[in-house]
Protein backbone atom coordinates (compact mmCIF):
# COMPACT_ATOMS: atom_id res chain seq x y z
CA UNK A 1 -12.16 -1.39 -4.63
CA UNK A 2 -9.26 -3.72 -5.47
CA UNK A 3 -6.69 -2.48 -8.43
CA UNK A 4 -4.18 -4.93 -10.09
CA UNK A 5 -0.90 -4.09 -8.95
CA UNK A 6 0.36 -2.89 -11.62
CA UNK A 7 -1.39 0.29 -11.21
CA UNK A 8 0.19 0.98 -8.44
CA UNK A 9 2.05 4.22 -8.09
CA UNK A 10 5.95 3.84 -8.55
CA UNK A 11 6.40 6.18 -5.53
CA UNK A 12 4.26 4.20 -3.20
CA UNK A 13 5.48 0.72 -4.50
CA UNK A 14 9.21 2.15 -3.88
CA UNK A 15 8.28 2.93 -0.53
CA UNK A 16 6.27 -0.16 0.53
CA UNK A 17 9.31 -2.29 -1.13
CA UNK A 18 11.84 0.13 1.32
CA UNK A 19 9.62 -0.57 4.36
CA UNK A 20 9.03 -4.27 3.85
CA UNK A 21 11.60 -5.59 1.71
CA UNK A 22 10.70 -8.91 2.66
CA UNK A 23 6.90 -8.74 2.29
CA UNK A 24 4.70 -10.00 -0.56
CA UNK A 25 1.52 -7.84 -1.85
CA UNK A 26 -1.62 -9.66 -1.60
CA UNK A 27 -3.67 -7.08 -2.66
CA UNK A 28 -4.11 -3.41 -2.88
CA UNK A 29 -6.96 -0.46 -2.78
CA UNK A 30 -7.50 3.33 -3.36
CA UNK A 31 -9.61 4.39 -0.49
CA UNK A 32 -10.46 7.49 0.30
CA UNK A 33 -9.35 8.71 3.83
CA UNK A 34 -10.51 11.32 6.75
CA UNK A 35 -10.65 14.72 4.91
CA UNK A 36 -11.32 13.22 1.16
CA UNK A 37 -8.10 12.63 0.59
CA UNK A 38 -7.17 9.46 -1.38
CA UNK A 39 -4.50 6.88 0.40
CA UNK A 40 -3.69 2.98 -1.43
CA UNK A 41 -4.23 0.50 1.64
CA UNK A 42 -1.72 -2.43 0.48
CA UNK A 43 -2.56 -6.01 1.80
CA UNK A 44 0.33 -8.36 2.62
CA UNK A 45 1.88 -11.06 4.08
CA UNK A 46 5.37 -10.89 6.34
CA UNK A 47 6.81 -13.59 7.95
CA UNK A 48 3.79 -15.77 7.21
CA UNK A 49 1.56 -13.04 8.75
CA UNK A 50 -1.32 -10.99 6.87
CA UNK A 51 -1.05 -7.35 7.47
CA UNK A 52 -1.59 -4.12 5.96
CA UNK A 53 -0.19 -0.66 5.69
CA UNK A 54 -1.05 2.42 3.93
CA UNK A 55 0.41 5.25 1.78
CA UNK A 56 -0.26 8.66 0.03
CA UNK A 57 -0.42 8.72 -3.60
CA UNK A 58 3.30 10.48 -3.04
CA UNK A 59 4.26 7.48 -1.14
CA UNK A 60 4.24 8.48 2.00
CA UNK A 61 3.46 6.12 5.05
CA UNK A 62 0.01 7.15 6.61
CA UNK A 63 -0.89 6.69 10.07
């Protein structure tokens, strides 16, 4: 389910903004990953290119 940005989680907005300093959010969700744990999947677009990454709630990159 889609969140408005501003809920996002100052440690995983820090380290989306250190990974892709260049990149602009589209779009993010909480999803819930293998094992029940909860991960934000952040939608964006690099370099004119849509893409995605996701992070723990402690703003760590997940694979």
């Amino acid at each position: 389910m889609p969140f408005a940005l501003s809920a996002l989680p100052k440690a995983v907005k820090d380290a989306f903004t250190k990974a892709f300093p260049a990149a602009a959010i589209q779009t993010g969700y909480l999803v819930e990953s293998k094992g029940g744990k909860s991960e934000y999947e952040i939608e964006y677009t690099l370099n004119g290119k849509k893409k995605e990454a996701k992070f723990s709630p402690e703003g760590k990159a997940a694979k």
